[in-house]
C-alpha atoms as a PDB file:
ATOM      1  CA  UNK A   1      36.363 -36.140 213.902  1.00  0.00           C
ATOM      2  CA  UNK A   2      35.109 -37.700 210.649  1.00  0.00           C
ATOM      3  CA  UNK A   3      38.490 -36.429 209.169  1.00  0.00           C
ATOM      4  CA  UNK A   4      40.497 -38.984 210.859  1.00  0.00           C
ATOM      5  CA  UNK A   5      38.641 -41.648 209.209  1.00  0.00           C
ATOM      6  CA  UNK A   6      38.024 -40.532 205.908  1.00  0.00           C
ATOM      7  CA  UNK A   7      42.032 -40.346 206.215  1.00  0.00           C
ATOM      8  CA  UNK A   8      42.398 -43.679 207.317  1.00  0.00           C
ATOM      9  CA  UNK A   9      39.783 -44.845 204.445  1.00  0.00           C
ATOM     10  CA  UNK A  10      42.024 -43.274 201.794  1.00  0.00           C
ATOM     11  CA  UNK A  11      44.775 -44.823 202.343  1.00  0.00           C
ATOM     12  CA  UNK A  12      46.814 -47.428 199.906  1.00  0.00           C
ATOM     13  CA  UNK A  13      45.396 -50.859 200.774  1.00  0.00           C
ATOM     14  CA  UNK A  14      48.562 -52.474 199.282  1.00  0.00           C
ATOM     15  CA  UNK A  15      50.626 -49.984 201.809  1.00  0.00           C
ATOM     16  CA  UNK A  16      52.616 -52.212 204.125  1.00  0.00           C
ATOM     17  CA  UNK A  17      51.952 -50.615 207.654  1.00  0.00           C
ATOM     18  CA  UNK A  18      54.923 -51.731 209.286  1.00  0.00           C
ATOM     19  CA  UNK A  19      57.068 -50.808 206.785  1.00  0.00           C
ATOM     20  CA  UNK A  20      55.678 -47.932 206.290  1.00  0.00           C
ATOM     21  CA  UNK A  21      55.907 -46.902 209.720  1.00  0.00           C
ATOM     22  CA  UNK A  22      59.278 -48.032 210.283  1.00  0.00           C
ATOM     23  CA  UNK A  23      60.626 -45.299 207.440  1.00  0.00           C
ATOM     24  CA  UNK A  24      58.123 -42.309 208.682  1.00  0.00           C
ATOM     25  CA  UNK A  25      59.730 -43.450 211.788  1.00  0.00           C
ATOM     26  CA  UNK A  26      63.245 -42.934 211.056  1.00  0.00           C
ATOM     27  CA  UNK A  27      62.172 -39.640 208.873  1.00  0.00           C
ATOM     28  CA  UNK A  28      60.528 -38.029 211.355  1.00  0.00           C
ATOM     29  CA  UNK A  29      63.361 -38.935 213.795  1.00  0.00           C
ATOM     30  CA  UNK A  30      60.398 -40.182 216.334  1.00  0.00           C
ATOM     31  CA  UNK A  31      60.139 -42.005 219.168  1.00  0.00           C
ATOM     32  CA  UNK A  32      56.984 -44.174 219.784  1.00  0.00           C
ATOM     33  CA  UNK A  33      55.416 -44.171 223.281  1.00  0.00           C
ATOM     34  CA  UNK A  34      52.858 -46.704 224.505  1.00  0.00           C
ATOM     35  CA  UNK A  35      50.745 -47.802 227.202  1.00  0.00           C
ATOM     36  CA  UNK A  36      50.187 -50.948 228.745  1.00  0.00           C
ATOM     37  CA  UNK A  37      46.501 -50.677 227.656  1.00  0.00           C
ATOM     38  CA  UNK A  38      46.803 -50.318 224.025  1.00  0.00           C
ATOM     39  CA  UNK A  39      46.283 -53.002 221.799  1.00  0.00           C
ATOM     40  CA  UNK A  40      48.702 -55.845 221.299  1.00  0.00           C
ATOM     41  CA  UNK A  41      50.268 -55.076 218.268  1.00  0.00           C
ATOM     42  CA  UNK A  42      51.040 -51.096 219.005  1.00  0.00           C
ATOM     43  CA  UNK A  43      52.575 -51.913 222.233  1.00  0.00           C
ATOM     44  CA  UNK A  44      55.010 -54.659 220.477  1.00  0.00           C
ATOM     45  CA  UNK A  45      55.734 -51.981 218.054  1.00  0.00           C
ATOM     46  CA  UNK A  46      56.275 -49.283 220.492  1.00  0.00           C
ATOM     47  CA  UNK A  47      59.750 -47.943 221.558  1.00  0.00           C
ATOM     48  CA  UNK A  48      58.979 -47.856 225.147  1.00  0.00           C
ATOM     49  CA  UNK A  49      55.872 -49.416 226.658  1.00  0.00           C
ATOM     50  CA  UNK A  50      54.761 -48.382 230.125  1.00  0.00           C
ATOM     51  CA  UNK A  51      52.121 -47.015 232.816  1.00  0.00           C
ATOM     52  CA  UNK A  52      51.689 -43.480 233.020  1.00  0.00           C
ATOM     53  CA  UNK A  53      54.495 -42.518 235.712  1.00  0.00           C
ATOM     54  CA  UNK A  54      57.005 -44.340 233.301  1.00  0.00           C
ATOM     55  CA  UNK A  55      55.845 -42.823 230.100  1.00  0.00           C
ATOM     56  CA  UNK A  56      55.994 -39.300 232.092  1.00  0.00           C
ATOM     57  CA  UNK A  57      59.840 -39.995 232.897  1.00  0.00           C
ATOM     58  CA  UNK A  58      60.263 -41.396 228.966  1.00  0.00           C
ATOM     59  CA  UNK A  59      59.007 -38.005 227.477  1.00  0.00           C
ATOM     60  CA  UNK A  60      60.522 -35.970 229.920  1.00  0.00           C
ATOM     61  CA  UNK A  61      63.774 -38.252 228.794  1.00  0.00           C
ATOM     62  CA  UNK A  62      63.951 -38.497 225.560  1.00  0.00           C
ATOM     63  CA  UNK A  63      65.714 -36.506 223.029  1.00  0.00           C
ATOM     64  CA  UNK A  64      63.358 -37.846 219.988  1.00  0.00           C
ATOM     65  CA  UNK A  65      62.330 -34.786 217.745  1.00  0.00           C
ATOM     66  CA  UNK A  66      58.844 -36.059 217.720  1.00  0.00           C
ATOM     67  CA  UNK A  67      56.766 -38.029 220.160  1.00  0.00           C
ATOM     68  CA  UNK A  68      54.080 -40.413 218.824  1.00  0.00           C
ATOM     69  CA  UNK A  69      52.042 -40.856 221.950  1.00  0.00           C
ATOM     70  CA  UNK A  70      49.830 -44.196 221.814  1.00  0.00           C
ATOM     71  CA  UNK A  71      47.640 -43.824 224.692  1.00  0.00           C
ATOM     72  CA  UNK A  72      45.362 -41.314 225.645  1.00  0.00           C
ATOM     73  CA  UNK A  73      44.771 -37.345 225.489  1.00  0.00           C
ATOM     74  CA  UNK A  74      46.108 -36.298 228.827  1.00  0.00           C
ATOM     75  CA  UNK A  75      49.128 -38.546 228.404  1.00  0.00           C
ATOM     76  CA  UNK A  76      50.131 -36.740 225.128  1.00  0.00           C
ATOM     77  CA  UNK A  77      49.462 -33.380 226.751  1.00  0.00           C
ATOM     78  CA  UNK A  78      51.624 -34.467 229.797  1.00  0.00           C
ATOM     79  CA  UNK A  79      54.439 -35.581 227.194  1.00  0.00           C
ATOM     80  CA  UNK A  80      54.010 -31.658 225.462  1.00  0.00           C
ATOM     81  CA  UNK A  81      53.930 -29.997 228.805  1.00  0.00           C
ATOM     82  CA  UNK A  82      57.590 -31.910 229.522  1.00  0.00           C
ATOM     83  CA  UNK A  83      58.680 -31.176 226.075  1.00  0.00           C
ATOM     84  CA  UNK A  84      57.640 -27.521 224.697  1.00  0.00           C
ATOM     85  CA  UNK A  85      60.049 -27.710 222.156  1.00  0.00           C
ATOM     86  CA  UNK A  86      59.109 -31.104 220.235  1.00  0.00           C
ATOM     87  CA  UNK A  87      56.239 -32.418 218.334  1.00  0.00           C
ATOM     88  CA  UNK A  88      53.923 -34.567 219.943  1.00  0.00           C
ATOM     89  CA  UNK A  89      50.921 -36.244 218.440  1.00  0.00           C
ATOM     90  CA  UNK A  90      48.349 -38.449 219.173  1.00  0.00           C
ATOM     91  CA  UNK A  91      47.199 -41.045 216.372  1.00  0.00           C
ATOM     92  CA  UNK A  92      43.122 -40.102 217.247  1.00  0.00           C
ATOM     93  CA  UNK A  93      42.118 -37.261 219.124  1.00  0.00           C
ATOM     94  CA  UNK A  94      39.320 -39.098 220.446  1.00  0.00           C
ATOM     95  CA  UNK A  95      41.306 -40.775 222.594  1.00  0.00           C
ATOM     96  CA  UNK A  96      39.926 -39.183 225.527  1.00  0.00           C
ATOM     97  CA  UNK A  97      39.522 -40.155 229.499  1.00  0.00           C
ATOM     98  CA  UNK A  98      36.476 -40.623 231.369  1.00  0.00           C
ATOM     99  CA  UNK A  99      38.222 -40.072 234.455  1.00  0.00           C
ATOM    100  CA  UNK A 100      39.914 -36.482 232.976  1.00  0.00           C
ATOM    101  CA  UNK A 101      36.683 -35.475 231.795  1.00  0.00           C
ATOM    102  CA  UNK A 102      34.912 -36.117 235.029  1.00  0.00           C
ATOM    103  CA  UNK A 103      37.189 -32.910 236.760  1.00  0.00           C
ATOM    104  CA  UNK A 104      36.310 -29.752 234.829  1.00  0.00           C
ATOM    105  CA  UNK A 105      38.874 -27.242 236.104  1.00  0.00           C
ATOM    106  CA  UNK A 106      36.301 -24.513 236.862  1.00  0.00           C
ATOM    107  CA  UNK A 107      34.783 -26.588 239.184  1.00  0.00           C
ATOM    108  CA  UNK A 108      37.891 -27.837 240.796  1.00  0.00           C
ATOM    109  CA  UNK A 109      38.976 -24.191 240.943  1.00  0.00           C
ATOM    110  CA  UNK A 110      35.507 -23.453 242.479  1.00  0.00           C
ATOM    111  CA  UNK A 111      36.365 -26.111 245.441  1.00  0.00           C
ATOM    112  CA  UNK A 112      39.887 -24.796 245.449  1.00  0.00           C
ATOM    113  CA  UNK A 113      38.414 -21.615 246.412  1.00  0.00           C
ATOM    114  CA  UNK A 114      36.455 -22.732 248.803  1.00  0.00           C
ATOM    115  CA  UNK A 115      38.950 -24.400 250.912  1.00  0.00           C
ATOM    116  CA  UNK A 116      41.952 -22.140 251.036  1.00  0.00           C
ATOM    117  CA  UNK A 117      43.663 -24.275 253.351  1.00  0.00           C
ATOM    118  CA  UNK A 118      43.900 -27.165 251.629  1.00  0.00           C
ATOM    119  CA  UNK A 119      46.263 -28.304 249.106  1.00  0.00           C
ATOM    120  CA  UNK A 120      45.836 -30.074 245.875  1.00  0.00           C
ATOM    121  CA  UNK A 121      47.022 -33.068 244.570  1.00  0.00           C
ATOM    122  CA  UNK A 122      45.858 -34.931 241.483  1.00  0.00           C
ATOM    123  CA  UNK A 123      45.674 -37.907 239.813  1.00  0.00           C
ATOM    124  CA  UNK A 124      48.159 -37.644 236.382  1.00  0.00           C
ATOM    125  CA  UNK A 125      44.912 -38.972 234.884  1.00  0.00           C
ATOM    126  CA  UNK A 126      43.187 -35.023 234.110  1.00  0.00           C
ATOM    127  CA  UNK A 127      43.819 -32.592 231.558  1.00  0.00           C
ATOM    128  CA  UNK A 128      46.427 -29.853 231.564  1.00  0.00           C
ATOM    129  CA  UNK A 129      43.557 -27.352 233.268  1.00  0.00           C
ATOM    130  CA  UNK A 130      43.031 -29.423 236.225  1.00  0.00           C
ATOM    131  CA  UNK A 131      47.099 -29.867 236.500  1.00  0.00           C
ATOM    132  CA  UNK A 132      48.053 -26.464 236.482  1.00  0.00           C
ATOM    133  CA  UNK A 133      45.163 -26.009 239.843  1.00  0.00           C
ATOM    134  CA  UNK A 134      47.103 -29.065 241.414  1.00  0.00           C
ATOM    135  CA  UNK A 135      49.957 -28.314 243.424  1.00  0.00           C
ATOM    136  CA  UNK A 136      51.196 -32.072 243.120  1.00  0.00           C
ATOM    137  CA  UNK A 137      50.901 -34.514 240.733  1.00  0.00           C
ATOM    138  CA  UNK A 138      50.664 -38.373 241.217  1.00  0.00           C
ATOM    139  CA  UNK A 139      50.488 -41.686 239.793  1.00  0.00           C
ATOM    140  CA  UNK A 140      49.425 -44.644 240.918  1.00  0.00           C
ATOM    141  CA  UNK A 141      53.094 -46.055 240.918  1.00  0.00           C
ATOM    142  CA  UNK A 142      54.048 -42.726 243.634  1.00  0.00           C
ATOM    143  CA  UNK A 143      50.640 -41.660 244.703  1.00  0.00           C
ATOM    144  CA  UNK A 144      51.522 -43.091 248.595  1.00  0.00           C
ATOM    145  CA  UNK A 145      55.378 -41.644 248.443  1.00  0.00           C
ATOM    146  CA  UNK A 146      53.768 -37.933 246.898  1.00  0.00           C
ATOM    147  CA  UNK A 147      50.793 -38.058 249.999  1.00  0.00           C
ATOM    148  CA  UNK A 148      53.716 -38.842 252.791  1.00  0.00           C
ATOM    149  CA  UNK A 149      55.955 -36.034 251.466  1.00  0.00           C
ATOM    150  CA  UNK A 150      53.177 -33.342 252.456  1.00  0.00           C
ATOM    151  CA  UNK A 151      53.378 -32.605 256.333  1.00  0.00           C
ATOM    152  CA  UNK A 152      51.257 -34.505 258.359  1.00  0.00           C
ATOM    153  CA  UNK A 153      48.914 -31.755 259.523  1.00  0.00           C
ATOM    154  CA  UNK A 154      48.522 -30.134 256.018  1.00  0.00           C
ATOM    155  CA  UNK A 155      44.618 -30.448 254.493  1.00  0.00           C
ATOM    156  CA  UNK A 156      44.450 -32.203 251.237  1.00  0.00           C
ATOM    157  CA  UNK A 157      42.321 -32.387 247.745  1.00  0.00           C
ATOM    158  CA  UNK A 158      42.857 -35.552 246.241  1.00  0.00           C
ATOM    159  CA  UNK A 159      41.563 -34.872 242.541  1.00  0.00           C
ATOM    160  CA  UNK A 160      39.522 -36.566 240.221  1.00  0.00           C
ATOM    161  CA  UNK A 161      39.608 -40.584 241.564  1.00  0.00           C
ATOM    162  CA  UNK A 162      37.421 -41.460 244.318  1.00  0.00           C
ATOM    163  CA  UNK A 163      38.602 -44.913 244.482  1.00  0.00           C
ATOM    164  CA  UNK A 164      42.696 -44.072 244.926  1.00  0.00           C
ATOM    165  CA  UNK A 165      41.633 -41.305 246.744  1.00  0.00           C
ATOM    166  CA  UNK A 166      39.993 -43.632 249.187  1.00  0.00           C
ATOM    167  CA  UNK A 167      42.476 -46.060 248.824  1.00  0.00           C
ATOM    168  CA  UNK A 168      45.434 -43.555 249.799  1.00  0.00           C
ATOM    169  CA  UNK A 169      43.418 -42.083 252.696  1.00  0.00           C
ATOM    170  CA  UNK A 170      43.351 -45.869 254.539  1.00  0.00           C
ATOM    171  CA  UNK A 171      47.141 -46.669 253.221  1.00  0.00           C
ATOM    172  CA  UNK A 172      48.402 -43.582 254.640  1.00  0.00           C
ATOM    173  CA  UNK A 173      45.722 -42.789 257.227  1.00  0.00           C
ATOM    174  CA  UNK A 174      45.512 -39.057 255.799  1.00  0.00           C
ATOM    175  CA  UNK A 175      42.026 -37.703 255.624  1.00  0.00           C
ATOM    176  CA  UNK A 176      41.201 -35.825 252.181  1.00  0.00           C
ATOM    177  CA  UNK A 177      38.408 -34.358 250.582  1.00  0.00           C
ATOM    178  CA  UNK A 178      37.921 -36.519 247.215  1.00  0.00           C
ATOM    179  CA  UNK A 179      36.858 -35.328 244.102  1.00  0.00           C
ATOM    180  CA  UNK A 180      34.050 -37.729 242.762  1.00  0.00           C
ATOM    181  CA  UNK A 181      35.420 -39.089 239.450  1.00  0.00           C
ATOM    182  CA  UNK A 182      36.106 -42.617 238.418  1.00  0.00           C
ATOM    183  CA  UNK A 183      37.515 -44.586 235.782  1.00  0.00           C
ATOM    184  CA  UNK A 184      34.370 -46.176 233.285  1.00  0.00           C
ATOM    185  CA  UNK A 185      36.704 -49.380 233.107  1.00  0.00           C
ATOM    186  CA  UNK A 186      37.424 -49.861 236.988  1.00  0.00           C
ATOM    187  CA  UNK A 187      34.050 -48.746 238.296  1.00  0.00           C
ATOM    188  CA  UNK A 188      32.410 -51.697 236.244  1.00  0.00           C
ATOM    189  CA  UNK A 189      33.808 -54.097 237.285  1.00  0.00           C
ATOM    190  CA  UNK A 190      31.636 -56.819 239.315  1.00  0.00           C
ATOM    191  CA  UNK A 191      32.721 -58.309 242.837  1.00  0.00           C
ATOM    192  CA  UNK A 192      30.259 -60.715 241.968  1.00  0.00           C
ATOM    193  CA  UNK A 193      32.132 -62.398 239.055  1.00  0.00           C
ATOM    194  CA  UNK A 194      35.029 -62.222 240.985  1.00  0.00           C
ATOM    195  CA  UNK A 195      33.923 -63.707 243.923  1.00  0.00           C
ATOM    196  CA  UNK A 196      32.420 -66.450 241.404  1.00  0.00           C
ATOM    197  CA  UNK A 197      35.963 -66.513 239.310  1.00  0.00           C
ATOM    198  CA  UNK A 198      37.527 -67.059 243.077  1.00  0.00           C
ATOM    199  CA  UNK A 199      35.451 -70.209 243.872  1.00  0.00           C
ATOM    200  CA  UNK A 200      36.412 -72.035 240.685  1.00  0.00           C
ATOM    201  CA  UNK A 201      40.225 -71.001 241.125  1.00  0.00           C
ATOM    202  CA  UNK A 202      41.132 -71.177 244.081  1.00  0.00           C
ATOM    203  CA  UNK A 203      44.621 -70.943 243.794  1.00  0.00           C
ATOM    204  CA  UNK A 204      44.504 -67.721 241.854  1.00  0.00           C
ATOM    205  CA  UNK A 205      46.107 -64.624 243.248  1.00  0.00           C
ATOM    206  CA  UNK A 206      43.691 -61.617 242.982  1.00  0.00           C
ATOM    207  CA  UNK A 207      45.601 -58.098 241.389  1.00  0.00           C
ATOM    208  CA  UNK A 208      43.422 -55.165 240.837  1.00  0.00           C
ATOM    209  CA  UNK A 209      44.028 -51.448 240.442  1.00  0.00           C
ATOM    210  CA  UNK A 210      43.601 -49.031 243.058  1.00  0.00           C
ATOM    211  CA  UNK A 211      40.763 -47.583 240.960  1.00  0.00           C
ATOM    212  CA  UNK A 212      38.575 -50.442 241.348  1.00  0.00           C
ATOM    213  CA  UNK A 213      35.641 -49.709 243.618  1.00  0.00           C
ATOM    214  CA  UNK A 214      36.075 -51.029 246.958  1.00  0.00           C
ATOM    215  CA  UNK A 215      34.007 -53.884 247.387  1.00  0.00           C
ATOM    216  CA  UNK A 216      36.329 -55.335 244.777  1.00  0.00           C
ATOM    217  CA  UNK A 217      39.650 -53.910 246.187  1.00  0.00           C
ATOM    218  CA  UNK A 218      38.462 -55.736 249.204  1.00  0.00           C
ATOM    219  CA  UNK A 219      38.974 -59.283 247.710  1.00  0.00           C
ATOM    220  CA  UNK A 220      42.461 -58.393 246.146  1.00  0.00           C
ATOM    221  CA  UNK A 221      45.553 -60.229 247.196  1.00  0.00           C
ATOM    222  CA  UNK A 222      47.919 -57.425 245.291  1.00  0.00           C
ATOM    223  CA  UNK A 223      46.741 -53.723 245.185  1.00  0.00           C
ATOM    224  CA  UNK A 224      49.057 -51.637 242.764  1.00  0.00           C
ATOM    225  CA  UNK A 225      49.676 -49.522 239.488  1.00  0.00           C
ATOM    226  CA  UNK A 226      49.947 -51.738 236.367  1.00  0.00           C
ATOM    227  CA  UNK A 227      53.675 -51.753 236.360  1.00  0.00           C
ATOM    228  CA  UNK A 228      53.223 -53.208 240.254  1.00  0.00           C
ATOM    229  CA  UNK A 229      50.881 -55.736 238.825  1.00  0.00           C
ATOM    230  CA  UNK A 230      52.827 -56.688 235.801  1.00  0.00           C
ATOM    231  CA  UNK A 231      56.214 -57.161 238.687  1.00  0.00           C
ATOM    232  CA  UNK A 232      53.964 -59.275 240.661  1.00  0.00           C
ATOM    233  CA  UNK A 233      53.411 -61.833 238.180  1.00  0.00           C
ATOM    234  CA  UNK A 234      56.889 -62.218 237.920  1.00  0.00           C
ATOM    235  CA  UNK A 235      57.993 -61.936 241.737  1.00  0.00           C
ATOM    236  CA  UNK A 236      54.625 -63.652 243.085  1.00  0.00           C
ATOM    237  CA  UNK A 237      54.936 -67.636 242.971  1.00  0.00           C
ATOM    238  CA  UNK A 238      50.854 -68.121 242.004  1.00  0.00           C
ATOM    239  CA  UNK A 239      50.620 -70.386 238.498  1.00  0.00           C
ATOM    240  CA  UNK A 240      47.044 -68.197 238.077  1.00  0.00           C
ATOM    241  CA  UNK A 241      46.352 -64.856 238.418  1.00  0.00           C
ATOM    242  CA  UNK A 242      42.520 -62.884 238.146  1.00  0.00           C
ATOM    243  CA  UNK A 243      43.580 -59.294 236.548  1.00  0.00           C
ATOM    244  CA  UNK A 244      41.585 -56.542 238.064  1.00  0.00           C
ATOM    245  CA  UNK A 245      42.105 -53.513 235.680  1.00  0.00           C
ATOM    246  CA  UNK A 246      42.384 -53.079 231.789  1.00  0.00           C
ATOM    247  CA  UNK A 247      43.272 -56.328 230.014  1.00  0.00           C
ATOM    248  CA  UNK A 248      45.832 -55.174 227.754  1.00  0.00           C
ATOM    249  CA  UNK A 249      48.604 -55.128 230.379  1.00  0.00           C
ATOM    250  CA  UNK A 250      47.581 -59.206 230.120  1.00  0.00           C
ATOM    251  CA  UNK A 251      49.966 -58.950 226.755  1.00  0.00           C
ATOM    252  CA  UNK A 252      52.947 -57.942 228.812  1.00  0.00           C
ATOM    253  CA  UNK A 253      52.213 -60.487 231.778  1.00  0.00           C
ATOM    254  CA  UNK A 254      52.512 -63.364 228.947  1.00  0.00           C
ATOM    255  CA  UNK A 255      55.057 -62.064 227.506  1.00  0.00           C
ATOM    256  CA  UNK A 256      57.616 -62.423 230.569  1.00  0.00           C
ATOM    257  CA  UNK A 257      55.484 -65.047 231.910  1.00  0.00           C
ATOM    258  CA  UNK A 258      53.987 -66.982 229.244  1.00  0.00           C
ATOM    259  CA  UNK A 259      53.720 -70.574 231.395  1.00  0.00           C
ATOM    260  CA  UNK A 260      51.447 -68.967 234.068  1.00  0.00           C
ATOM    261  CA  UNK A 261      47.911 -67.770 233.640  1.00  0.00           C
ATOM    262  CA  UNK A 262      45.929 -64.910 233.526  1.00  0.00           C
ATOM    263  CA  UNK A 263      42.073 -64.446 233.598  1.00  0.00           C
ATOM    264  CA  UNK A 264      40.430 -60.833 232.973  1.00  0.00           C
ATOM    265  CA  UNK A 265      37.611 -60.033 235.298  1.00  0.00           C
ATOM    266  CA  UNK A 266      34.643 -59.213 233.865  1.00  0.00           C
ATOM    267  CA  UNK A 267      32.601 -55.990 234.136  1.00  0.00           C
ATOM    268  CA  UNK A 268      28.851 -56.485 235.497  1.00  0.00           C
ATOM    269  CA  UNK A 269      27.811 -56.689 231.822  1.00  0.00           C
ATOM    270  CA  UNK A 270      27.000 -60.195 231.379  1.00  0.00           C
ATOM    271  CA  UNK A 271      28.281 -60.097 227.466  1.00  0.00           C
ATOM    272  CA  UNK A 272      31.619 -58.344 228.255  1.00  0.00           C
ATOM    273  CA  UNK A 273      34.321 -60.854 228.873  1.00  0.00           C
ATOM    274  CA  UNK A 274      36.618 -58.302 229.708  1.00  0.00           C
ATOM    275  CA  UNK A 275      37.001 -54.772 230.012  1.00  0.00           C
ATOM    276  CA  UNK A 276      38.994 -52.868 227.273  1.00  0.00           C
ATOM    277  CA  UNK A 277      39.100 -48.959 227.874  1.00  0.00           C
ATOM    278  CA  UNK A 278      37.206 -47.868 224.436  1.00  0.00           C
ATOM    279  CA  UNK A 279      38.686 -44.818 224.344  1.00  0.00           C
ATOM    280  CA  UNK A 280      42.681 -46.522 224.594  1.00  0.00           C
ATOM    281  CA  UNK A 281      41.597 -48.769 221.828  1.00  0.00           C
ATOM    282  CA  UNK A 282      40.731 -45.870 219.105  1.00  0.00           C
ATOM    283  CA  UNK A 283      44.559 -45.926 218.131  1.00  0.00           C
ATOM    284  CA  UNK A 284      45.500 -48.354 215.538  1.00  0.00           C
ATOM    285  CA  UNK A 285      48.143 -49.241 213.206  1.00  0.00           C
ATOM    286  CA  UNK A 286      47.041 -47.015 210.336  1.00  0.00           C
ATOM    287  CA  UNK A 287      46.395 -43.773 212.043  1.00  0.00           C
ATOM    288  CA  UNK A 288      49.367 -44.335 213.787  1.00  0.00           C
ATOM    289  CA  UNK A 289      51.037 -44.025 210.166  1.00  0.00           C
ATOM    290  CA  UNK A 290      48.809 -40.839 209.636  1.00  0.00           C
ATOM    291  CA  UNK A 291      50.188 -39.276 212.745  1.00  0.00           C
ATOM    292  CA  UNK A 292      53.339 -39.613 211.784  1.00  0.00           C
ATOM    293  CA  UNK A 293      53.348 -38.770 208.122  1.00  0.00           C
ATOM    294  CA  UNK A 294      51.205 -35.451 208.649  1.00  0.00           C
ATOM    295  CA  UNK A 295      52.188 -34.628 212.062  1.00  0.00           C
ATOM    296  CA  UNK A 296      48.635 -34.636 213.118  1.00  0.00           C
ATOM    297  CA  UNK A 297      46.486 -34.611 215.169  1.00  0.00           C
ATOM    298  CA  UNK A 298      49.102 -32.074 217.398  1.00  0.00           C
ATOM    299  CA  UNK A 299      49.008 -31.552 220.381  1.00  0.00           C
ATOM    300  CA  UNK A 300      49.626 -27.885 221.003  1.00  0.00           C
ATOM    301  CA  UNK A 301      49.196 -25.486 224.661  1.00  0.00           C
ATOM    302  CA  UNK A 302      49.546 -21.875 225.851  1.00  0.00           C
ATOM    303  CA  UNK A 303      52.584 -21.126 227.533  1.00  0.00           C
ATOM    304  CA  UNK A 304      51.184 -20.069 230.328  1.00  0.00           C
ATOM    305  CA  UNK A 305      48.975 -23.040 230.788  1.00  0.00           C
ATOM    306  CA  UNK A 306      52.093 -24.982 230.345  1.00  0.00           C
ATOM    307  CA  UNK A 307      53.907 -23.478 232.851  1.00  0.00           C
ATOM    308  CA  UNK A 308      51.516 -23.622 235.338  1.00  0.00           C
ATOM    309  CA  UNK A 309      51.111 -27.577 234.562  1.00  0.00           C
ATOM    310  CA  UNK A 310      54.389 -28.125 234.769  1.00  0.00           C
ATOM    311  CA  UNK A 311      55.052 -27.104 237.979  1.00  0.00           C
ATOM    312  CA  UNK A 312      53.416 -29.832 240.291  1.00  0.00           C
ATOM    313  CA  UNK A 313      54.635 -32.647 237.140  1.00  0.00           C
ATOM    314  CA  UNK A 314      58.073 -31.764 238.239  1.00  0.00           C
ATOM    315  CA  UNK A 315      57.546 -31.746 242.121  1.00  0.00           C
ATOM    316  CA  UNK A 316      56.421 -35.196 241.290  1.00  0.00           C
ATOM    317  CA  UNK A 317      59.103 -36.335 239.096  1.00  0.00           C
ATOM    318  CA  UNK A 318      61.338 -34.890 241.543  1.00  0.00           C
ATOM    319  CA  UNK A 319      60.326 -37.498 244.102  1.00  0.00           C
ATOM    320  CA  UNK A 320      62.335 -40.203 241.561  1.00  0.00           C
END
């Protein structure tokens, strides 16, 4: 992947980016999608900004002729699988998920087989293979209201999250067999800092991700997707809030709430301050220009595949 930033090296200096994007913008007739954990500046410039259930029901939504997808590899391929007929590209291929790559579909397939009686559901977080063995979809934002629409005595494969997995099977009191993947940002971080970060605030309302592990999930206050964390700085009274999952949704927290505070917990690396999802921050400014003046990198998928993936997206999406 050299070629991306050789590309990104040979490009005018005196180019204005913004401007620059604006026109390919207009051009290309494109709509820019980003998520809450890019960085700063791409989510300010971003048509819609939002976690990944939200950016699912934007692409399925919008009648843009391309989609610039700032965010991550299986969120551009979810965007392609809702919309065969537009173009949808990702500013850095790169962009890749620890959590997708941690489900290879031949194994899941292998455990599939092995358990004929169970169904599967998985995590929107996993590539278009793994969706297209699932036979529902979730988020974060719906994962509780997709587990409670399967019948009650029905065997389930919750797919590739350990941690929501978990977390779903004592919200809803459903027994599943988990998949053992986990997110390299919410696995790291340390119930020790926070613990240490709850002693000298005391006042500060604890929001973390149902991805965390659960000795941290155990400390939280609020327990949600980002988009529930980002409403509960608004609808929570707390002046001070410790933000359990990837700091760039801190951007959108000051942005409707700029008076109160918000402090990133650390990961158990005593240099991090924070923890920024490394993959999430390979998009910038300048390759999103690239994407959008070449139409590359492109995100393209076999029919069949994309039928098959499709499928349990829209069972979900049917749930509102």
């Amino acid at each position: 992947m050299e070629a991306i930033d050789a590309r990104v090296r040979a490009l005018d200096p005196r180019l204005d980016l913004h401007d620059e994007l604006a026109r390919l913008r207009r051009e290309r007739k494109a709509v820019i999608l980003a998520h809450y954990y890019q960085d700063d500046e791409i989510q300010d410039l971003a048509d819609f900004t939002g976690d990944s259930l939200q950016l699912a029901q934007a692409a399925r939504d919008t009648d843009a002729e391309v989609i610039l997808f700032c965010g991550v590899h299986f969120m551009a391929e979810t965007a392609k699988i809702l919309n065969p007929s537009r173009t949808v590209v990702l500013p850095d291929l790169r962009a890749g998920c620890s959590l997708a790559d941690s489900c290879p579909p031949q194994k899941l397939a292998a455990l599939k087989a092995a358990h004929p009686d169970h169904v599967v559901v998985s995590y929107i977080n996993c590539t278009a293979e793994t969706k297209a063995l699932s036979d529902w979809i979730c988020t974060s934002s719906n994962a509780r209201r997709v587990i409670n629409a399967i019948p009650a005595d029905q065997k389930i494969i919750f797919a590739p999250d350990r941690n929501l997995g978990a977390w779903l099977m004592r919200e809803t009191g459903r027994e599943m067999l988990l998949w053992q993947g986990s997110c390299i940002v919410h696995e790291t971080f340390s119930e020790r800092k926070l613990i240490e970060l709850k002693s000298q605030h005391k006042d500060a309302v604890v929001l973390a991700h149902p991805e965390c592990e659960p000795e941290v999930l155990q400390h939280a206050d609020i327990i949600g997707s980002t988009f529930a964390l980002l409403r509960a700085t608004q609808t929570n009274p707390a002046q001070r809030f410790i933000v359990a999952t990837e700091p760039g949704i801190i951007h959108q927290m000051r942005k409707v709430n700029p008076q109160k505070e918000y402090i990133p917990l650390p990961g158990r690396d005593t240099t991090c301050a924070c923890n920024e999802c490394p993959f999430m921050r390979l998009n910038t400014l300048e390759k999103m220009v690239l994407a959008l003046r070449d139409l590359e990198p492109r995100i393209e998928m076999d029919e069949g595949l994309r039928l098959a993936a499709l499928k349990p997206l829209e069972r979900m999406l049917a749930l509102g």
